[in-house]
PDB file of N, CA and C in Angstrom:
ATOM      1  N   UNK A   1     -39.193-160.395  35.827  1.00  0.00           N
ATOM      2  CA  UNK A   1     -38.391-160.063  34.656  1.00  0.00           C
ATOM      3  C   UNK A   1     -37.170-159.232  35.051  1.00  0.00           C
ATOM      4  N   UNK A   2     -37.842-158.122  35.995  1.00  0.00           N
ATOM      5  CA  UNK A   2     -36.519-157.534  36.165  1.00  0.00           C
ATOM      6  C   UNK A   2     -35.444-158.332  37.372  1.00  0.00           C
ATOM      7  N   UNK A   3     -36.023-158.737  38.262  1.00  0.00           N
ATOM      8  CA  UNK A   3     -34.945-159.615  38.909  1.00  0.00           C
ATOM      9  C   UNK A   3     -34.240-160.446  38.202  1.00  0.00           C
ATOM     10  N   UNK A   4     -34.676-161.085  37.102  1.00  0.00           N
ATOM     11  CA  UNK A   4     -33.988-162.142  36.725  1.00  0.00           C
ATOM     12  C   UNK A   4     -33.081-161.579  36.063  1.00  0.00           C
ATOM     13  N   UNK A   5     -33.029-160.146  35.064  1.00  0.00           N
ATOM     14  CA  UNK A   5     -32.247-159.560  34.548  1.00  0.00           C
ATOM     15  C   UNK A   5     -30.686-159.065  35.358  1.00  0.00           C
ATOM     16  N   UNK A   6     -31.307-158.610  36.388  1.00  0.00           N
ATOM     17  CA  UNK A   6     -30.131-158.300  37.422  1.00  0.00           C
ATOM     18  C   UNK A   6     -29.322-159.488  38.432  1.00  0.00           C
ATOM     19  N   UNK A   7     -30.089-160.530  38.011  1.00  0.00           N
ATOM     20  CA  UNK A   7     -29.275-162.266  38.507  1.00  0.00           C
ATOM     21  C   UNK A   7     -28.235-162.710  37.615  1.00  0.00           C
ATOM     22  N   UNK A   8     -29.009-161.971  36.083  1.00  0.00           N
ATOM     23  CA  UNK A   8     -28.066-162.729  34.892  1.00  0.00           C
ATOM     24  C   UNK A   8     -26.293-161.680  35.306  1.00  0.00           C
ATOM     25  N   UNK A   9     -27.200-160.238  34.969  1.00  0.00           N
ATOM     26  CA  UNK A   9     -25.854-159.644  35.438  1.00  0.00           C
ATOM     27  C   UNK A   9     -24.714-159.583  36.689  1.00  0.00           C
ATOM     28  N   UNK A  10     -25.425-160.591  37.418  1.00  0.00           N
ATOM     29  CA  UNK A  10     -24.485-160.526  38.858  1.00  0.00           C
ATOM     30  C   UNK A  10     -23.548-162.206  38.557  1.00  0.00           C
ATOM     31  N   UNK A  11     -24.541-163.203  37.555  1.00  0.00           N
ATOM     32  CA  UNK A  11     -23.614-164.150  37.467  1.00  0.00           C
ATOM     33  C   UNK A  11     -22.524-163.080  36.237  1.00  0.00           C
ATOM     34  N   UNK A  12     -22.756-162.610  35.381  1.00  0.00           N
ATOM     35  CA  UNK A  12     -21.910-162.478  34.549  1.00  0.00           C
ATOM     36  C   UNK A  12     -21.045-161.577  35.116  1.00  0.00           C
ATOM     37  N   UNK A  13     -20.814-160.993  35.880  1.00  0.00           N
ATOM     38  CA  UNK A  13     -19.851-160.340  36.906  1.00  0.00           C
ATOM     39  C   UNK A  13     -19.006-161.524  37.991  1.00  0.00           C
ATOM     40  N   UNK A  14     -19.394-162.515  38.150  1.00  0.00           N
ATOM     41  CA  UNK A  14     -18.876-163.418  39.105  1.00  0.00           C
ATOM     42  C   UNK A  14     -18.024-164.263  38.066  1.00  0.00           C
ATOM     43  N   UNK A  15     -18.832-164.437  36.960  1.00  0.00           N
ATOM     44  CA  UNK A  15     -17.997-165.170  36.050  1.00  0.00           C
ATOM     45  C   UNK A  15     -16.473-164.654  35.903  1.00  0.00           C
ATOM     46  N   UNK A  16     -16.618-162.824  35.515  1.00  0.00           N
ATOM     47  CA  UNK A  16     -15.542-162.813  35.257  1.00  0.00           C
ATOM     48  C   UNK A  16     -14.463-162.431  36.482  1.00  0.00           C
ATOM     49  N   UNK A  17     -14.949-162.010  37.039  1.00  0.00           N
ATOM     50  CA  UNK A  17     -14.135-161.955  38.043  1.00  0.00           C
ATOM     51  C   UNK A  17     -12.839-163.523  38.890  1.00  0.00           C
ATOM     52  N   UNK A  18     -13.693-164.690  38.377  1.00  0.00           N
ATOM     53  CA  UNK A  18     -13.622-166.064  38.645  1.00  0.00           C
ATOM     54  C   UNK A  18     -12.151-166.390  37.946  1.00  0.00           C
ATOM     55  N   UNK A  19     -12.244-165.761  36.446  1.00  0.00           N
ATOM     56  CA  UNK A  19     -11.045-166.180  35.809  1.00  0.00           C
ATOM     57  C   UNK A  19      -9.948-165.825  36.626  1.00  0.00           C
ATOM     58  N   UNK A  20      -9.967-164.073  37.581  1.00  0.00           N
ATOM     59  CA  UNK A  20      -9.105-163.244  37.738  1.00  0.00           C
ATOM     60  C   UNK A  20      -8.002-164.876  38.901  1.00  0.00           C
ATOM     61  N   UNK A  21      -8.925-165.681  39.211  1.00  0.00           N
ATOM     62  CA  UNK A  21      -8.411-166.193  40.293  1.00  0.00           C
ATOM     63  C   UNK A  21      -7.787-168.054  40.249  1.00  0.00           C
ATOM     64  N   UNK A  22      -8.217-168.183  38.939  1.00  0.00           N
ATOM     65  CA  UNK A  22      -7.435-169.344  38.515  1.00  0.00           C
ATOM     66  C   UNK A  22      -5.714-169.794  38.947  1.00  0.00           C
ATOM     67  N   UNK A  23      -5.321-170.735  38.625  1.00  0.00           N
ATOM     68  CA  UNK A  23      -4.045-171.318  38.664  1.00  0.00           C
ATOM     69  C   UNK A  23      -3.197-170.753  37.794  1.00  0.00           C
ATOM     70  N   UNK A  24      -2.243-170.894  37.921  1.00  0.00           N
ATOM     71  CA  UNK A  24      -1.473-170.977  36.449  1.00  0.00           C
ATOM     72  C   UNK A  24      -0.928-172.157  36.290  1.00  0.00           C
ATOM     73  N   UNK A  25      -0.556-171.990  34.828  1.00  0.00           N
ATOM     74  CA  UNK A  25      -0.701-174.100  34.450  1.00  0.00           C
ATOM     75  C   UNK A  25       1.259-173.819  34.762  1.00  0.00           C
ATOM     76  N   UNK A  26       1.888-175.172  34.559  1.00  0.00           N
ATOM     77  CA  UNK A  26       2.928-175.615  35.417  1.00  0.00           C
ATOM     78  C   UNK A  26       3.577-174.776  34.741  1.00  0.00           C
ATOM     79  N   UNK A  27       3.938-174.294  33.349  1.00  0.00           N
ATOM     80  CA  UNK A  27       4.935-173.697  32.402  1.00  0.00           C
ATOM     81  C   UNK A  27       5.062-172.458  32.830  1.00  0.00           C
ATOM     82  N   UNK A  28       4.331-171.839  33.038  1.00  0.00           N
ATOM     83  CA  UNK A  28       4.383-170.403  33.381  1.00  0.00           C
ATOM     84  C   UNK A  28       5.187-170.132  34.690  1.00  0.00           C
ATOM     85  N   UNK A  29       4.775-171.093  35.395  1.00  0.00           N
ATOM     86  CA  UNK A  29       5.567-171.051  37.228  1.00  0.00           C
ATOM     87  C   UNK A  29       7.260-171.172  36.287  1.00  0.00           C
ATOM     88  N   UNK A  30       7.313-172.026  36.053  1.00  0.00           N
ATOM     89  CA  UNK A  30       8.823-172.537  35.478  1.00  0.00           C
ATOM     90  C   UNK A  30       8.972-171.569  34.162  1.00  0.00           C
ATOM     91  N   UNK A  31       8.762-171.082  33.590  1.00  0.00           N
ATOM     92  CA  UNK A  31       8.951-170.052  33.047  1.00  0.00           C
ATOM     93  C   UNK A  31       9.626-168.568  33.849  1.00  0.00           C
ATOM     94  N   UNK A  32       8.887-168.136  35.108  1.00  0.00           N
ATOM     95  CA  UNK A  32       9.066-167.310  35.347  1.00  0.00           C
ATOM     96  C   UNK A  32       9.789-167.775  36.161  1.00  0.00           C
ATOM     97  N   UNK A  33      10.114-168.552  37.413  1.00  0.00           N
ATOM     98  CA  UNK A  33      10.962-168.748  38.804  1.00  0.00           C
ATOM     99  C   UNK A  33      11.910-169.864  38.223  1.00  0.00           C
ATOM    100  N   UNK A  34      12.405-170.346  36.957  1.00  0.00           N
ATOM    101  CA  UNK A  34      13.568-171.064  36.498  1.00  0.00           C
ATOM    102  C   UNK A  34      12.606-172.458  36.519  1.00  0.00           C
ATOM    103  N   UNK A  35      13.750-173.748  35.986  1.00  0.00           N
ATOM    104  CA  UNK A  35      13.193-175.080  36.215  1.00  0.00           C
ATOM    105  C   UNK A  35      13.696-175.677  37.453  1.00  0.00           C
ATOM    106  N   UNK A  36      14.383-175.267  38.424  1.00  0.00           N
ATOM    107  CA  UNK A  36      14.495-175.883  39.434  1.00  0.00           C
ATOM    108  C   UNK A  36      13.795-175.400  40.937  1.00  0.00           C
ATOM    109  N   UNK A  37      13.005-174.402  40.743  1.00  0.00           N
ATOM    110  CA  UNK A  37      12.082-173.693  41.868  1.00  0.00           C
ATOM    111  C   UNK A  37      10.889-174.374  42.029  1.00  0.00           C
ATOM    112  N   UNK A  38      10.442-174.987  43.086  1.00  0.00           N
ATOM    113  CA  UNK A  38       9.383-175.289  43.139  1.00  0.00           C
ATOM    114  C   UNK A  38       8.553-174.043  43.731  1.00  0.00           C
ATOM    115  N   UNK A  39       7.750-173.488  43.474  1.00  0.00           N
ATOM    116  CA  UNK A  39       6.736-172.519  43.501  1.00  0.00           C
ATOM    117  C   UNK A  39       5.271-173.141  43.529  1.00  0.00           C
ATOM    118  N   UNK A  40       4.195-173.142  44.335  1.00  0.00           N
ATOM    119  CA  UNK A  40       3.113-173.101  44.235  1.00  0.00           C
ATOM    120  C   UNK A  40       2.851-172.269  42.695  1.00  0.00           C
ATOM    121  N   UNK A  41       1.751-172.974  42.215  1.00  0.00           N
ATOM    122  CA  UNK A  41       1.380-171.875  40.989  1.00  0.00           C
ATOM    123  C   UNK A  41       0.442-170.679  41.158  1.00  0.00           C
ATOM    124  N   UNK A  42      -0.375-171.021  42.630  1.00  0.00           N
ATOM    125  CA  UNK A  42      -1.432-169.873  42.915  1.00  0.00           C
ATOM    126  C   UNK A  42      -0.317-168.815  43.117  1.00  0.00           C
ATOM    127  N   UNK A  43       0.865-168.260  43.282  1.00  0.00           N
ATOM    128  CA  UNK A  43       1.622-167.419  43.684  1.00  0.00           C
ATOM    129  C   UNK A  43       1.342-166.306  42.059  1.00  0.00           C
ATOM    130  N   UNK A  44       1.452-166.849  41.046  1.00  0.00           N
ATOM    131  CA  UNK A  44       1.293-165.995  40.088  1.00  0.00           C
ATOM    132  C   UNK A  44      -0.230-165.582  39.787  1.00  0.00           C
ATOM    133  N   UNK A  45      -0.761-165.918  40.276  1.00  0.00           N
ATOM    134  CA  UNK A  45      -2.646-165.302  40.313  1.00  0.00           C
ATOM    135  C   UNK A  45      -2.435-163.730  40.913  1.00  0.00           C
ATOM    136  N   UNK A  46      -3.305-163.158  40.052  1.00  0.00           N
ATOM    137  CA  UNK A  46      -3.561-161.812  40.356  1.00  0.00           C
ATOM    138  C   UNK A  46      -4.292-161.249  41.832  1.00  0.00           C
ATOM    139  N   UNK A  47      -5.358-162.088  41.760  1.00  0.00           N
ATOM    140  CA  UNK A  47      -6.453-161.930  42.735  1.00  0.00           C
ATOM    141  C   UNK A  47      -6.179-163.023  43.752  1.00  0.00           C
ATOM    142  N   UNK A  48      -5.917-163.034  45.029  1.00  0.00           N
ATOM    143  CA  UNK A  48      -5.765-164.244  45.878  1.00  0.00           C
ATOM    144  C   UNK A  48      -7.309-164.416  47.192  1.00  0.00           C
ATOM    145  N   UNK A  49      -8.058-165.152  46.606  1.00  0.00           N
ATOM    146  CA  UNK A  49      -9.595-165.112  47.300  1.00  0.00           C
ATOM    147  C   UNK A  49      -9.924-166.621  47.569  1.00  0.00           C
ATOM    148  N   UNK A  50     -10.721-166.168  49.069  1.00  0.00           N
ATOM    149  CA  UNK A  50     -11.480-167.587  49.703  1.00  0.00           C
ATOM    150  C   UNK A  50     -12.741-166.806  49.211  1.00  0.00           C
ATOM    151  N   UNK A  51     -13.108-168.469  49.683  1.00  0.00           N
ATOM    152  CA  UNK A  51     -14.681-168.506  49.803  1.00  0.00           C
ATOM    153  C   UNK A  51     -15.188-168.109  51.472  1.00  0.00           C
ATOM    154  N   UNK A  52     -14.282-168.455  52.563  1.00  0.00           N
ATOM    155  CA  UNK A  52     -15.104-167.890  53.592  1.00  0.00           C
ATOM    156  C   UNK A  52     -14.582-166.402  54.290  1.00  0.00           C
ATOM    157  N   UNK A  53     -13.637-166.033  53.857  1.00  0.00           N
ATOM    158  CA  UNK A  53     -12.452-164.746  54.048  1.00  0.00           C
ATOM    159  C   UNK A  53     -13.447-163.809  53.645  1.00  0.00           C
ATOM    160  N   UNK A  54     -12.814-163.760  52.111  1.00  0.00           N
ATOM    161  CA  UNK A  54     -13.324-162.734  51.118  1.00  0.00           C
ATOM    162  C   UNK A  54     -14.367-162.779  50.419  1.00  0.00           C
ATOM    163  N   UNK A  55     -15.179-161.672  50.216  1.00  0.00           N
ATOM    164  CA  UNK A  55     -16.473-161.798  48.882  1.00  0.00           C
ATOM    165  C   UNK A  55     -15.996-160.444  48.381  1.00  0.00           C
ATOM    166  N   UNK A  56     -17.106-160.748  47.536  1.00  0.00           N
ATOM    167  CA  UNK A  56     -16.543-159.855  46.248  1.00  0.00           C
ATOM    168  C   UNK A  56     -17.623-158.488  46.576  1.00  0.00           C
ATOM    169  N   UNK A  57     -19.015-158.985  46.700  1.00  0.00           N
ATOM    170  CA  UNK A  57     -19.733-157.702  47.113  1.00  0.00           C
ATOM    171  C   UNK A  57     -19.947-157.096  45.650  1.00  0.00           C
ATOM    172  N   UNK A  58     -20.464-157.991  44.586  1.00  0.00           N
ATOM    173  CA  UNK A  58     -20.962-157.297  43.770  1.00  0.00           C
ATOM    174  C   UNK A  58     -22.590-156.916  43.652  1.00  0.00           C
ATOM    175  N   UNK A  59     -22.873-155.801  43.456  1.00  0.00           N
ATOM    176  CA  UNK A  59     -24.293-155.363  43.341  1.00  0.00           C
ATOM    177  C   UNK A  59     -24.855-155.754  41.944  1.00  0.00           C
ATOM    178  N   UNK A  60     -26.135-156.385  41.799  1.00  0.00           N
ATOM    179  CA  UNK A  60     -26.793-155.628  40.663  1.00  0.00           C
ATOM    180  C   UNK A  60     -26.784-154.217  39.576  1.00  0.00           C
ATOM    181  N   UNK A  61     -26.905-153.996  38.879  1.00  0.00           N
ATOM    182  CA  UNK A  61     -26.817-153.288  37.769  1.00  0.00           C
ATOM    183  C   UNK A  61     -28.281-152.430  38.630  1.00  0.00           C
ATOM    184  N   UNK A  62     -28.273-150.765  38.196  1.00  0.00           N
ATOM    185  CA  UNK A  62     -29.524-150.472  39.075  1.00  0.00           C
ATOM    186  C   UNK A  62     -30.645-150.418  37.862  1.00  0.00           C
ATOM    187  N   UNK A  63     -31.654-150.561  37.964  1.00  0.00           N
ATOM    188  CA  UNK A  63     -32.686-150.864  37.616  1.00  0.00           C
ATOM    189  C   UNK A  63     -34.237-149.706  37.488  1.00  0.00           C
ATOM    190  N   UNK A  64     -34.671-149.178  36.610  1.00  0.00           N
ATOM    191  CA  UNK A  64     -35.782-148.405  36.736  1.00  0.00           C
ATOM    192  C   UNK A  64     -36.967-149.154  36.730  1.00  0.00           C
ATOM    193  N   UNK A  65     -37.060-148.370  38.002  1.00  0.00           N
ATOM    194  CA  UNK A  65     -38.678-148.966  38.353  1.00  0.00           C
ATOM    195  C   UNK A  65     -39.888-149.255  37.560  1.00  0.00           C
ATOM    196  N   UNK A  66     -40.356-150.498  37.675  1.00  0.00           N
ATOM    197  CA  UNK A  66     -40.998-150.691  36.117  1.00  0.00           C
ATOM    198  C   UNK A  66     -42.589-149.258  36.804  1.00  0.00           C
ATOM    199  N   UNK A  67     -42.684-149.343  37.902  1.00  0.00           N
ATOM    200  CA  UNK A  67     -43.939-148.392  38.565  1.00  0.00           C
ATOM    201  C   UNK A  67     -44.261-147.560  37.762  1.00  0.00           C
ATOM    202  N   UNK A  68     -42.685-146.567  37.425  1.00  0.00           N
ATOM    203  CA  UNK A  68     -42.657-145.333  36.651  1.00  0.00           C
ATOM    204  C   UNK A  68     -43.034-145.114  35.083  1.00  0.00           C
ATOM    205  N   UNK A  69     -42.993-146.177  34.852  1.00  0.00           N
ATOM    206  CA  UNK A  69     -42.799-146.399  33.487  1.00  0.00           C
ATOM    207  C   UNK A  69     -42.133-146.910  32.614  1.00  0.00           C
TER     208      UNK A  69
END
């Protein structure tokens, strides 16, 4: 029970963190760098992350020992 509780909270931490690292859709690039710039759109992402580089290193939420009570 309690592991599974602290799985839910580590996806719901990955989740959001996930958005931080999306694209931006084409309008926004051309919005901001004019209509004749070609720009990659990952350039306007906040967060710039691999999968084999970088992790995120999020922990679990801490947890009282069910032992104690």
């Amino acid at each position: 029970m309690v592991v599974q509780r602290a799985q839910r909270q580590k996806k719901i931490k990955l989740a959001s963190a996930n958005k931080l690292t999306r694209w931006a859709p084409i309008w926004v690039v051309i919005k901001k760098f004019g209509q004749g710039k070609r720009v990659h759109p990952s350039t306007t992402t906040h967060q710039k992350r691999n999968w084999r580089v970088n992790k995120l290193k999020i922990k679990p939420r801490r947890m009282r020992k069910q032992q104690l009570g």
